[in-house]
C-alpha atoms as a PDB file:
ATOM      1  CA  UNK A   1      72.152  55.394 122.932  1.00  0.00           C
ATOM      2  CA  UNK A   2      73.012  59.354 122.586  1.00  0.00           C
ATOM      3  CA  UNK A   3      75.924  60.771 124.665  1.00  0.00           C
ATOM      4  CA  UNK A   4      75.826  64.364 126.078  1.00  0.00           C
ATOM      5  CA  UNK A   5      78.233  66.253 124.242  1.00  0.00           C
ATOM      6  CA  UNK A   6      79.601  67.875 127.295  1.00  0.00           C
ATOM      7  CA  UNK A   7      78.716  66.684 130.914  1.00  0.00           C
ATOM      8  CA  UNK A   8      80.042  67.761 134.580  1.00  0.00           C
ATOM      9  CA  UNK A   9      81.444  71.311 132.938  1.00  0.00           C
ATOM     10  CA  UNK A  10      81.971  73.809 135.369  1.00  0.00           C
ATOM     11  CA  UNK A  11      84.016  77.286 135.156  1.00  0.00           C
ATOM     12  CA  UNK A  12      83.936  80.603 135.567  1.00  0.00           C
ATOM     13  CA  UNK A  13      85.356  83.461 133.554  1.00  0.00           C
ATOM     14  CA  UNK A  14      86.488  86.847 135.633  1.00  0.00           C
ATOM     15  CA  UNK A  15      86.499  90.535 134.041  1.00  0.00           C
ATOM     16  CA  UNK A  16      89.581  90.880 131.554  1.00  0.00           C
ATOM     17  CA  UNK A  17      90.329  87.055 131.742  1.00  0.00           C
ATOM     18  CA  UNK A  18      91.983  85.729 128.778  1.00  0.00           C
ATOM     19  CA  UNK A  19      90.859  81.389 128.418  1.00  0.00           C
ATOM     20  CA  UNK A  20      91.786  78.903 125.755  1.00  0.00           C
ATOM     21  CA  UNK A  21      89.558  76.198 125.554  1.00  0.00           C
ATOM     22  CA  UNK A  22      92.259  72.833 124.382  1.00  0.00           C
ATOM     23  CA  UNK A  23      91.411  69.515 122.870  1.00  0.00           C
ATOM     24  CA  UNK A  24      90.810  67.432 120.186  1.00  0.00           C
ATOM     25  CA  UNK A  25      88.515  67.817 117.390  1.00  0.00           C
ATOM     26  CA  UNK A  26      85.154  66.770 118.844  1.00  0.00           C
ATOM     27  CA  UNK A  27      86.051  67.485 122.585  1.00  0.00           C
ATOM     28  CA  UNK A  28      83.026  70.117 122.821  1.00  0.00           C
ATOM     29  CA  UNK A  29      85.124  73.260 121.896  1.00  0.00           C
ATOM     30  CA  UNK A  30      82.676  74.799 119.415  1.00  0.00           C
ATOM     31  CA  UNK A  31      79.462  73.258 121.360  1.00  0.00           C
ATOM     32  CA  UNK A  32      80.222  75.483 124.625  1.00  0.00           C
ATOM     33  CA  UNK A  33      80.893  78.465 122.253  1.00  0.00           C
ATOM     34  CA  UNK A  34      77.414  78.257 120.802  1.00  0.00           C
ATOM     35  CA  UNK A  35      75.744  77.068 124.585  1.00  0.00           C
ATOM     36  CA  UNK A  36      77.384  80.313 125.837  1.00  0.00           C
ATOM     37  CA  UNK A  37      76.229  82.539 122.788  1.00  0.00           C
ATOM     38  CA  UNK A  38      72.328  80.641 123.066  1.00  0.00           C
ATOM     39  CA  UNK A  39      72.823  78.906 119.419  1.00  0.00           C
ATOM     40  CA  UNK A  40      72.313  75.536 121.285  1.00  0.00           C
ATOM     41  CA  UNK A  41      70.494  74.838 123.916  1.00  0.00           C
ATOM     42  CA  UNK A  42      71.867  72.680 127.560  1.00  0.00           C
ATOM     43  CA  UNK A  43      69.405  69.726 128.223  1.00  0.00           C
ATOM     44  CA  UNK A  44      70.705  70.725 132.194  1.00  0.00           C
ATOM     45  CA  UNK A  45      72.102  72.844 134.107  1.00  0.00           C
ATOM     46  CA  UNK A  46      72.790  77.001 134.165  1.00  0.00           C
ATOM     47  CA  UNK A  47      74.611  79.323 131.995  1.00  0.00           C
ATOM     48  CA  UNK A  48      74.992  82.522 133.037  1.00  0.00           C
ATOM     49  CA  UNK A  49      76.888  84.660 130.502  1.00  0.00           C
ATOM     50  CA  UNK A  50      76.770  88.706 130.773  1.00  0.00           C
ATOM     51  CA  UNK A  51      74.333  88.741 133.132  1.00  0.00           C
ATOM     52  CA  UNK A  52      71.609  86.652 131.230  1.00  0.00           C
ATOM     53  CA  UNK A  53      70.467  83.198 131.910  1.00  0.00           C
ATOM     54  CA  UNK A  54      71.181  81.794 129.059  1.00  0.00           C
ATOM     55  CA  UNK A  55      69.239  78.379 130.146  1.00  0.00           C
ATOM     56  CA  UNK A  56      65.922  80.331 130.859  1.00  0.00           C
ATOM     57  CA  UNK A  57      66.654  83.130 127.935  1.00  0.00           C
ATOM     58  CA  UNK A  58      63.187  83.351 125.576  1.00  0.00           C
ATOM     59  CA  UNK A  59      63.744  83.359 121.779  1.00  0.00           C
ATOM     60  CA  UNK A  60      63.053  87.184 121.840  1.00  0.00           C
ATOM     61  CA  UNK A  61      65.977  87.709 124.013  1.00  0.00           C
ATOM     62  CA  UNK A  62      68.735  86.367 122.453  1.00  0.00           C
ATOM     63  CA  UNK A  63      69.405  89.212 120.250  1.00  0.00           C
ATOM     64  CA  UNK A  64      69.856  91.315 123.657  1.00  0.00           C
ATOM     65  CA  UNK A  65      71.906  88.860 124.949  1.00  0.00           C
ATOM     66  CA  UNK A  66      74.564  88.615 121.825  1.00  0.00           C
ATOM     67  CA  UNK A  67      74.520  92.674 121.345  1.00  0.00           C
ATOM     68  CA  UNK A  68      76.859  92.475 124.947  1.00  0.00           C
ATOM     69  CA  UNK A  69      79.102  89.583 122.942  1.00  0.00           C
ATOM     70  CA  UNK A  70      81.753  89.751 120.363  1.00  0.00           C
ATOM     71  CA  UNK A  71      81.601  86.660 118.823  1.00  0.00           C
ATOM     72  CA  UNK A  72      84.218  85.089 115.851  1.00  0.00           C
ATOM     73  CA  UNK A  73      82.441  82.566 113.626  1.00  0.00           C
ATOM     74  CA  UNK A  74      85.021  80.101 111.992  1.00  0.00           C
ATOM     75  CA  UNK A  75      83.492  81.357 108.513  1.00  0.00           C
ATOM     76  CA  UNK A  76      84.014  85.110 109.504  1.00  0.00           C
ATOM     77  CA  UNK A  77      80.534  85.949 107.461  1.00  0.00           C
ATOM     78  CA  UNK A  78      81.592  88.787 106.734  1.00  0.00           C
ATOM     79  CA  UNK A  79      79.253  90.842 104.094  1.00  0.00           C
ATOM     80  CA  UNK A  80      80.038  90.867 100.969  1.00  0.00           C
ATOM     81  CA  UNK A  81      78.886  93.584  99.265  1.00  0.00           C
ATOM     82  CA  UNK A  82      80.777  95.943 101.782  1.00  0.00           C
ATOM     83  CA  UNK A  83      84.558  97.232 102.537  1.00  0.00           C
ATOM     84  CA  UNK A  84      85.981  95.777 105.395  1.00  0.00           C
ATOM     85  CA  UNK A  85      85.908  99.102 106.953  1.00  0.00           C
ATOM     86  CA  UNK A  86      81.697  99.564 105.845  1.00  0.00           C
ATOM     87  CA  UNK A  87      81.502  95.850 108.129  1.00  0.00           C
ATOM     88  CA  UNK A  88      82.590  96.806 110.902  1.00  0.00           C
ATOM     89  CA  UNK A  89      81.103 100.541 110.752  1.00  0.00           C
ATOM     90  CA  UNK A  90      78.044  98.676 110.505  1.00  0.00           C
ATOM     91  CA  UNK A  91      77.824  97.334 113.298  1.00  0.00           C
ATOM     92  CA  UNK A  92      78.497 100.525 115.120  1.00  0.00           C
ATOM     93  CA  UNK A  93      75.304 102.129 113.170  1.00  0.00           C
ATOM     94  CA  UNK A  94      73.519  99.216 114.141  1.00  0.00           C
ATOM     95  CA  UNK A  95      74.213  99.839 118.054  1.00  0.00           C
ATOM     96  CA  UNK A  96      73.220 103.922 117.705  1.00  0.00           C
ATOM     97  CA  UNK A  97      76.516 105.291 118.308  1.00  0.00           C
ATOM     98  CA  UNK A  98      77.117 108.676 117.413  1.00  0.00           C
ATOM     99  CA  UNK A  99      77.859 109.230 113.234  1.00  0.00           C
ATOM    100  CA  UNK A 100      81.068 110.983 113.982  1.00  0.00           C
ATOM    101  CA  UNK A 101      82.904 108.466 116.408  1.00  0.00           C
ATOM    102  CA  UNK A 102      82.195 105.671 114.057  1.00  0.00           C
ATOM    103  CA  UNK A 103      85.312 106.265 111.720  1.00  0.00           C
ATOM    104  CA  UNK A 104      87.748 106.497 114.666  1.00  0.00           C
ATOM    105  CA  UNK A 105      86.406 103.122 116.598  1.00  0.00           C
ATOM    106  CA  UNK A 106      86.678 101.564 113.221  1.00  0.00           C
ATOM    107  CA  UNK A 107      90.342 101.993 112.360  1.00  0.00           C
ATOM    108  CA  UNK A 108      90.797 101.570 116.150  1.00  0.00           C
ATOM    109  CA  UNK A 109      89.342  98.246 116.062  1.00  0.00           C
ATOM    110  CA  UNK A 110      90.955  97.455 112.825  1.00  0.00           C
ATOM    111  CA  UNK A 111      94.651  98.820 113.884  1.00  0.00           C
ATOM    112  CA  UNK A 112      94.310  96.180 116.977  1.00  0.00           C
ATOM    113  CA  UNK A 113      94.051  92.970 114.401  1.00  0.00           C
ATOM    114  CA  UNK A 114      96.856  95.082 112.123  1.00  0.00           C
ATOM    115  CA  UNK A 115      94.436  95.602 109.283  1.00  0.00           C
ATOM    116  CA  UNK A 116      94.369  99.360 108.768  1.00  0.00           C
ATOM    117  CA  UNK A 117      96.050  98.692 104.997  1.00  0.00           C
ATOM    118  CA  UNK A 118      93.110  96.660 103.894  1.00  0.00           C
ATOM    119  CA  UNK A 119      89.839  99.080 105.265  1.00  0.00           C
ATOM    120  CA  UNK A 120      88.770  99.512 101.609  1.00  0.00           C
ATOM    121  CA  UNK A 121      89.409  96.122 100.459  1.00  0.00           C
ATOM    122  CA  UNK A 122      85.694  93.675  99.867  1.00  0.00           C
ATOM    123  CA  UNK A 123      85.805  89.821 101.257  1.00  0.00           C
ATOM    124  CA  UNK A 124      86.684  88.927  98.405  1.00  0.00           C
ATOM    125  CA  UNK A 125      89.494  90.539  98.011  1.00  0.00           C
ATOM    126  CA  UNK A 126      90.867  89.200 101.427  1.00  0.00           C
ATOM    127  CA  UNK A 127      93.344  86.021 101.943  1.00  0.00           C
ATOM    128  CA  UNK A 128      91.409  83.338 104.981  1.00  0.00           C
ATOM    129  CA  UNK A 129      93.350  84.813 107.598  1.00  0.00           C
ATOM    130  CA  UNK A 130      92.596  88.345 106.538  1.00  0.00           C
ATOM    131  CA  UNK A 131      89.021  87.521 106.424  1.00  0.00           C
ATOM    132  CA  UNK A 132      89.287  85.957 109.972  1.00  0.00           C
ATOM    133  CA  UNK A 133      90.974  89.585 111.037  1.00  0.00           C
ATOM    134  CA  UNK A 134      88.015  91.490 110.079  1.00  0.00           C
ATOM    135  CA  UNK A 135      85.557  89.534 111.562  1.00  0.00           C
ATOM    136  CA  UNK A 136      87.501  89.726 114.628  1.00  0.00           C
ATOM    137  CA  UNK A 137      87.890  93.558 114.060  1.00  0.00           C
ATOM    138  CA  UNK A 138      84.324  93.628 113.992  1.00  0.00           C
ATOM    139  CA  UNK A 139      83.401  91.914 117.306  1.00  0.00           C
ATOM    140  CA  UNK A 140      86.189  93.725 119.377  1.00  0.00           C
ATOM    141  CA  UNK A 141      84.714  97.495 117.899  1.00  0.00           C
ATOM    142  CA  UNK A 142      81.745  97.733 120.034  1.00  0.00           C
ATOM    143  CA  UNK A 143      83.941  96.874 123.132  1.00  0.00           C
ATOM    144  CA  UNK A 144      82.214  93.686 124.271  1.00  0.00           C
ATOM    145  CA  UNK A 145      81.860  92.462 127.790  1.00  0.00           C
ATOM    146  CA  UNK A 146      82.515  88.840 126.011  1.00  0.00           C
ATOM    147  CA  UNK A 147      84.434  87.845 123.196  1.00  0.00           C
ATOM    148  CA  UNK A 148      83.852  84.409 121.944  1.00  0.00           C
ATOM    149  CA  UNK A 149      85.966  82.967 118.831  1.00  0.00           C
ATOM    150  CA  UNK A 150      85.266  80.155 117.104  1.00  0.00           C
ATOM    151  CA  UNK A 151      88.713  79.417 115.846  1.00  0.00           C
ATOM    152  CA  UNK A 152      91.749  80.482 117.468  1.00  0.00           C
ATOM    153  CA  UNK A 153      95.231  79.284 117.571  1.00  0.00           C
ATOM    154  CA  UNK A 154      94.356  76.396 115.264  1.00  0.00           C
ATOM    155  CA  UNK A 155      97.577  74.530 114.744  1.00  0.00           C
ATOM    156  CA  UNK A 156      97.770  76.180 111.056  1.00  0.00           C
ATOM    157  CA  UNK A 157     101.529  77.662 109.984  1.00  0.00           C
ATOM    158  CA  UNK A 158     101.329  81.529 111.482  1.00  0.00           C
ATOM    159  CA  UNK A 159     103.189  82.608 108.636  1.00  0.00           C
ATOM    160  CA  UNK A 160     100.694  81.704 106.500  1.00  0.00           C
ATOM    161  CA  UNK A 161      97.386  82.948 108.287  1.00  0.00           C
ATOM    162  CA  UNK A 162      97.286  85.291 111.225  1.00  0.00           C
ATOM    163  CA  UNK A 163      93.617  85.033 111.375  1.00  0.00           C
ATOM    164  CA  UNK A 164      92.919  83.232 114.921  1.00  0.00           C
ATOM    165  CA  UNK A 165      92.547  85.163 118.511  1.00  0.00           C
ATOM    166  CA  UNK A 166      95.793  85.994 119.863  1.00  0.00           C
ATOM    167  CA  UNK A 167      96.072  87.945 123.874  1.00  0.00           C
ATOM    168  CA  UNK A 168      97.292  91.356 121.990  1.00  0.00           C
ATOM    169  CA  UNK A 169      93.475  91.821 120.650  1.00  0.00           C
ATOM    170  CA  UNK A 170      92.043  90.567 124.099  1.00  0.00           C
ATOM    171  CA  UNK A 171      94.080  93.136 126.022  1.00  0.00           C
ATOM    172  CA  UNK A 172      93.499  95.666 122.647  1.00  0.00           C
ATOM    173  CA  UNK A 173      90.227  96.603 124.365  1.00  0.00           C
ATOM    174  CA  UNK A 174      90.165  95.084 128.367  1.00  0.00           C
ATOM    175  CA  UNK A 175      87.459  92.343 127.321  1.00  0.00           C
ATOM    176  CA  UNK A 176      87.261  88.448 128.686  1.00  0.00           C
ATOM    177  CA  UNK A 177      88.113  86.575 125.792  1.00  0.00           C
ATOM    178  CA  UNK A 178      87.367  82.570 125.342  1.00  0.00           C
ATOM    179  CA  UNK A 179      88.822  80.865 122.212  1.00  0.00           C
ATOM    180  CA  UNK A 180      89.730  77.565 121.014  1.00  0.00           C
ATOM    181  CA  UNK A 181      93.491  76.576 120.563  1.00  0.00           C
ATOM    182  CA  UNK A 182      96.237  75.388 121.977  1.00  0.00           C
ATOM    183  CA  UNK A 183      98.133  77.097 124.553  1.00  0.00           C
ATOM    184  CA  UNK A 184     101.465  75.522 123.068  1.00  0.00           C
ATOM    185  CA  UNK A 185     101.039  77.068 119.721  1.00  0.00           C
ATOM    186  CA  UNK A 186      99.775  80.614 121.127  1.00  0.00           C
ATOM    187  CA  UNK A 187     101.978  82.982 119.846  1.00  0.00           C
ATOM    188  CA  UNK A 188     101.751  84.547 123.619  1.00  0.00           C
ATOM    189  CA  UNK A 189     101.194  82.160 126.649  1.00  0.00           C
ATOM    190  CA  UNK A 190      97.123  82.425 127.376  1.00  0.00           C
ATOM    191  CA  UNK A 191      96.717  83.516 131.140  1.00  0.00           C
ATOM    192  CA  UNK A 192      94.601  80.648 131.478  1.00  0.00           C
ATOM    193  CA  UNK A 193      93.177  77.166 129.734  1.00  0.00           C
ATOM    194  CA  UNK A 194      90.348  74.516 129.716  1.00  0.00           C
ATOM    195  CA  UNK A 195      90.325  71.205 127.859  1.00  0.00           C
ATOM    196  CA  UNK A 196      86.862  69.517 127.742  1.00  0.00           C
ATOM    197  CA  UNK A 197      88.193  65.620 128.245  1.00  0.00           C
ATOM    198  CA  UNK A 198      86.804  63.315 125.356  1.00  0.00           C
ATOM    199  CA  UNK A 199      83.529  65.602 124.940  1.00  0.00           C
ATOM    200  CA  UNK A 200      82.581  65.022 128.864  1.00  0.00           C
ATOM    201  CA  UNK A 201      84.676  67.286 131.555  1.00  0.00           C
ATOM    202  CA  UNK A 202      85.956  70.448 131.308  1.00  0.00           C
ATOM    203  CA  UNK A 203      89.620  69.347 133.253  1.00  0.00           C
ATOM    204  CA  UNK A 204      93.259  70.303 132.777  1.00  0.00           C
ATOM    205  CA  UNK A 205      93.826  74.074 134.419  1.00  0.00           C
ATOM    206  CA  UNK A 206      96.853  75.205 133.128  1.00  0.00           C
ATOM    207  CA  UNK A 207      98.809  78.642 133.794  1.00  0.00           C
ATOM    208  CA  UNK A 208     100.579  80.937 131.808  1.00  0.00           C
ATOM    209  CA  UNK A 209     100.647  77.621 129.135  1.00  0.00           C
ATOM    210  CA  UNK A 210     102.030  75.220 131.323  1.00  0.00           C
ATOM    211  CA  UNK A 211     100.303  72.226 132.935  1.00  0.00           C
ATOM    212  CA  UNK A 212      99.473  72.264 136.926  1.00  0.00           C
END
């Protein structure tokens, strides 16, 4: 018999709304990243993410759809034959913007993650959490009208990896933000945060970090 990975979810996410989604490994977390970003696809329902539904979205317009995200893998894939600072211009040449405003939105996006020190350094050159600063660099430069991470405040020591979504970089650039994490261990209180129960509901509101 297969069970539905995530059943009865329903939320909304508001314009420069900061969310944590909380729960145990295998609640869902990373499955409603990917539903929201079209890498899976709902057997029912509607996603509406953007602008786009994402439940009716053809194949050829996905790549529209994820040009409005900023999205955080939990492997950063980050390239590596390029300078942390040639990743995220990249992705500005990519979008058309204008040669001589891509050095300043770089080092903007890469002062908000406090990685201006490492511009010139290659992947593998980069500690985990440095790695997971870059790629986040790179999502938040071409000011997205969604950020999606796929790790955030994992439960790992902070002195040893600053890598995961904190609410600085979400108010950095005015986005909605959605991570993974847990509100306890959030170096800042998140304004706002879902737990998908056992892999089923999405239940649990909780304000400024503390349980309703």
């Amino acid at each position: 018999m297969k069970l539905p990975a995530l059943s009865d979810v329903s939320f909304a996410v508001e314009k420069g709304e900061f969310v944590v989604l909380s729960g145990a490994s295998g609640a869902g977390k990373t499955t409603l990243l990917r539903l929201l970003y079209a890498d899976e696809q709902a057997s029912d329902g509607e996603i509406e993410v953007a602008g786009f539904n994402v439940t009716g979205l053809k194949r050829s317009e996905v790549p529209l759809l994820r040009r409005s995200l900023g999205i955080v893998f939990q492997d950063a894939k980050l390239l590596s034959g390029r300078t942390v600072f040639e990743n995220i211009a990249f992705v500005l040449r990519v979008l058309g913007t204008p040669r001589r405003e891509i050095t300043p939105k770089a080092f903007q996006a890469l002062k908000a993650v406090g990685l201006s020190s490492r511009a010139q350094a290659y992947p593998a050159q980069l500690s985990q959490g440095e790695a997971q600063r870059a790629a986040l660099a790179r999502a938040i430069v071409k000011s997205p009208a969604l950020l999606l991470a796929e790790r955030g405040h994992g439960g790992r020591d902070p002195r040893a990896d600053q890598g995961h979504l904190e609410p600085r970089h979400h108010r950095a650039l005015r986005h909605s933000s959605i991570a993974p994490g847990d509100p306890a261990q959030a170096p800042h209180p998140a304004p706002r945060s879902r737990r998908p129960d056992q892999g089923r509901r999405m239940s649990k509101v909780m304000e400024a970090g503390a349980q309703r």
